[in-house]
C-alpha atoms as a PDB file:
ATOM      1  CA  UNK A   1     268.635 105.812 234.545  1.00  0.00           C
ATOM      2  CA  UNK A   2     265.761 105.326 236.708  1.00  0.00           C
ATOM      3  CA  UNK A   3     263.084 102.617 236.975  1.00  0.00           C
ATOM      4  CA  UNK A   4     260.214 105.770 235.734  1.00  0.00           C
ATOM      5  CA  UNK A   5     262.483 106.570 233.098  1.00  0.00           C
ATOM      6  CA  UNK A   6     262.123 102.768 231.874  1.00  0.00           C
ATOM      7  CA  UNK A   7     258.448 102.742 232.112  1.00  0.00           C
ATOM      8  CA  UNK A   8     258.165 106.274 230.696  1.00  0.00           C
ATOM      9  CA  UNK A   9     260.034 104.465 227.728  1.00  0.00           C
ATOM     10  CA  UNK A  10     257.737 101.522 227.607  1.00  0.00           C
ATOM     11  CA  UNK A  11     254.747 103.406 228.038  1.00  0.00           C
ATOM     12  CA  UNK A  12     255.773 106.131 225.160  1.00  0.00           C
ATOM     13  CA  UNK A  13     256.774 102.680 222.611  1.00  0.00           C
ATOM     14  CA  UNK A  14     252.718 102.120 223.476  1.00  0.00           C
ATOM     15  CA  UNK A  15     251.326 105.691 222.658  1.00  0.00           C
ATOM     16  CA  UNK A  16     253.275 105.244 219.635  1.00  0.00           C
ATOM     17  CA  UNK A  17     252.293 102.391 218.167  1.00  0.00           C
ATOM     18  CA  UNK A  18     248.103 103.778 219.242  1.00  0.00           C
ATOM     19  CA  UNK A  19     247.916 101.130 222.000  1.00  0.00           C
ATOM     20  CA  UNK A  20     244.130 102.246 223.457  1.00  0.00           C
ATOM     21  CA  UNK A  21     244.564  99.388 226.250  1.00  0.00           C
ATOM     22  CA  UNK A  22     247.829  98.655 226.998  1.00  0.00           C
ATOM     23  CA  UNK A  23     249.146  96.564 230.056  1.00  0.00           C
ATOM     24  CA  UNK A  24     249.305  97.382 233.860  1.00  0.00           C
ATOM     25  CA  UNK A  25     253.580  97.849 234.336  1.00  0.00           C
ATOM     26  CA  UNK A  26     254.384  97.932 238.016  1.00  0.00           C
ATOM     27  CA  UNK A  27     258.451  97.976 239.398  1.00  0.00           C
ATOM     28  CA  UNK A  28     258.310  96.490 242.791  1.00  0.00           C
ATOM     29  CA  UNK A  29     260.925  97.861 245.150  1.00  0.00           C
ATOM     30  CA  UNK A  30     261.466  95.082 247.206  1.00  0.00           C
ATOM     31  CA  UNK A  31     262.471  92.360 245.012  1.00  0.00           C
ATOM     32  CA  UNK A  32     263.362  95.271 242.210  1.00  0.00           C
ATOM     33  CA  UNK A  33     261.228  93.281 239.386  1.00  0.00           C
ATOM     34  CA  UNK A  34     259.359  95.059 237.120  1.00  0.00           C
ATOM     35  CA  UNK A  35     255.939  93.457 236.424  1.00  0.00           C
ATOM     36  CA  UNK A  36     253.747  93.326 233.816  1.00  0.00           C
ATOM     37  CA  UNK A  37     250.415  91.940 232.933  1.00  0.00           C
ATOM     38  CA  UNK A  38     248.573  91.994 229.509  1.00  0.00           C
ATOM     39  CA  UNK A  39     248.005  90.433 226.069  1.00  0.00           C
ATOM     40  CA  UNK A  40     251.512  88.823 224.967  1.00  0.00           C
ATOM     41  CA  UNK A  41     251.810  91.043 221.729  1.00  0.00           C
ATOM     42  CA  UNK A  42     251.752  94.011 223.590  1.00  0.00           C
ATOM     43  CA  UNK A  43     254.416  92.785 226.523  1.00  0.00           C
ATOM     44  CA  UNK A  44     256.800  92.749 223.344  1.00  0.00           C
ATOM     45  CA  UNK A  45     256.747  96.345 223.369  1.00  0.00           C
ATOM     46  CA  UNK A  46     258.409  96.104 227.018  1.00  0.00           C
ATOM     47  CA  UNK A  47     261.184  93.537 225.682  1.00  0.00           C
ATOM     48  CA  UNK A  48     262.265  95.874 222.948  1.00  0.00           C
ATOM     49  CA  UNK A  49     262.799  98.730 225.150  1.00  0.00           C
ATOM     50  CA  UNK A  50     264.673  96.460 227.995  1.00  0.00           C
ATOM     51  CA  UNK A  51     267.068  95.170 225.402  1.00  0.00           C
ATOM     52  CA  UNK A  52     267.458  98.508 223.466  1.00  0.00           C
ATOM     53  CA  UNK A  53     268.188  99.854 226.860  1.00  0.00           C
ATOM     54  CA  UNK A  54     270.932  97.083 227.429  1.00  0.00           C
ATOM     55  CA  UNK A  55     272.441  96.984 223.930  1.00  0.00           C
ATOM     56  CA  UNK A  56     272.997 100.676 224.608  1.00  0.00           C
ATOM     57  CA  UNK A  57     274.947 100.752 227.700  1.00  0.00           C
ATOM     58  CA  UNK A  58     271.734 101.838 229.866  1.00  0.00           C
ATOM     59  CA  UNK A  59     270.804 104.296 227.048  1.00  0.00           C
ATOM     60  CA  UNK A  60     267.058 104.708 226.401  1.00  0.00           C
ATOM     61  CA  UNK A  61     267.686 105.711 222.595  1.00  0.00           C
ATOM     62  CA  UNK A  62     266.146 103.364 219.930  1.00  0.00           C
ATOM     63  CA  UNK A  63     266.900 103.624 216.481  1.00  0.00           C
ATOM     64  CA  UNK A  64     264.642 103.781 213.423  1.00  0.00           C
ATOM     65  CA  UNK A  65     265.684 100.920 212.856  1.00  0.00           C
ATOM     66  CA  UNK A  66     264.917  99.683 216.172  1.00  0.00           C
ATOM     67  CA  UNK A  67     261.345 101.559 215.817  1.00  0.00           C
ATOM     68  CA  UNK A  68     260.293 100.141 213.100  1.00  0.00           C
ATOM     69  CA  UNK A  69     260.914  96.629 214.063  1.00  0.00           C
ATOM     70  CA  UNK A  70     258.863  96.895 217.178  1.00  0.00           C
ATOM     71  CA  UNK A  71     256.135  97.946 215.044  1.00  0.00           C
ATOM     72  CA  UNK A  72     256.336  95.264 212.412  1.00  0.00           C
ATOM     73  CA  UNK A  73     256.348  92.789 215.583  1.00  0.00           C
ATOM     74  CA  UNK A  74     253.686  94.542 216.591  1.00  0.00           C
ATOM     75  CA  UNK A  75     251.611  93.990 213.540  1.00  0.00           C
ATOM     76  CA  UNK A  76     252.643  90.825 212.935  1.00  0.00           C
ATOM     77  CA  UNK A  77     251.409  89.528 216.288  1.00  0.00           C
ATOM     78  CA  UNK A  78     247.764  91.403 215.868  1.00  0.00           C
ATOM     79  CA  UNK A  79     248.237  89.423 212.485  1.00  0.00           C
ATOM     80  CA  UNK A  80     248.399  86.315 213.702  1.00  0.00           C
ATOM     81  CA  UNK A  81     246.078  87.019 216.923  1.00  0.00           C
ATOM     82  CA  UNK A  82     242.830  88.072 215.000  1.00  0.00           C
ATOM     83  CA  UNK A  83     243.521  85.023 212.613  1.00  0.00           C
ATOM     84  CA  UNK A  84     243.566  82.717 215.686  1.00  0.00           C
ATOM     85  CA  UNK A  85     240.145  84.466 216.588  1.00  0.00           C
ATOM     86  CA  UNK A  86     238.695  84.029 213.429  1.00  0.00           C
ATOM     87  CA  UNK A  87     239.686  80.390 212.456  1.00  0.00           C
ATOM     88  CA  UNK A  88     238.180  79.496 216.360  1.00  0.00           C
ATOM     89  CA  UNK A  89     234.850  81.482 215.362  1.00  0.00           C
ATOM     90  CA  UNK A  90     234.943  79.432 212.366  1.00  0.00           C
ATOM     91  CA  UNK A  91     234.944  76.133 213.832  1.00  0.00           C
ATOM     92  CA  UNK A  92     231.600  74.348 214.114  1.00  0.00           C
ATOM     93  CA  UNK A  93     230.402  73.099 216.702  1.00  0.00           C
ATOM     94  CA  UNK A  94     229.873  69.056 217.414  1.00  0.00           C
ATOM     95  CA  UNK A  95     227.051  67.306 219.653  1.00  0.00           C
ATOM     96  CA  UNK A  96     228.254  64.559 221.309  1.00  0.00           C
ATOM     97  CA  UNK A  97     231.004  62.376 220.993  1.00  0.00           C
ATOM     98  CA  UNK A  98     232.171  61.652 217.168  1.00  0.00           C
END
């Protein structure tokens, strides 16, 4: 398995759960790391693939199973994110010291 299979993977786990902006994935040769940068729900998406991929014996294959996990996580942190957004929009704010 290659490193553009792996990303291919990753990328298509995105498409399918409708990511519109997922992160920048780059494999640099040198040190062989694959990098990633992006909102931490959405880096999940690259963890499930990595240890599908290892659980497998190198083979890219999820399961339903599998699938529909990443896609609860997936939900569940978008949950949790847009809660955090609007409990801080909810907080008032204070002039001076209290």
């Amino acid at each position: 398995m290659s490193v553009d299979d792996i990303t291919t993977a990753i990328e298509t786990g995105w498409k399918m759960l409708g990511e519109t902006s997922p992160p920048t994935i780059s494999f640099h040769k040198d040190t062989k790391l694959l990098i990633a940068v992006g909102e931490p729900s959405k880096l999940e998406t690259i963890d499930a693939v990595l240890k599908a991929w290892s659980r497998r014996g190198h083979s890219m294959v999820a399961t339903r199973r599998e699938s529909r996990s990443m896609r609860s996580r997936h939900r569940s942190l978008n949950l949790q994110r847009n809660q955090r957004t609007r409990n801080n929009r909810r907080q008032p704010a204070h002039d001076g010291p209290i």
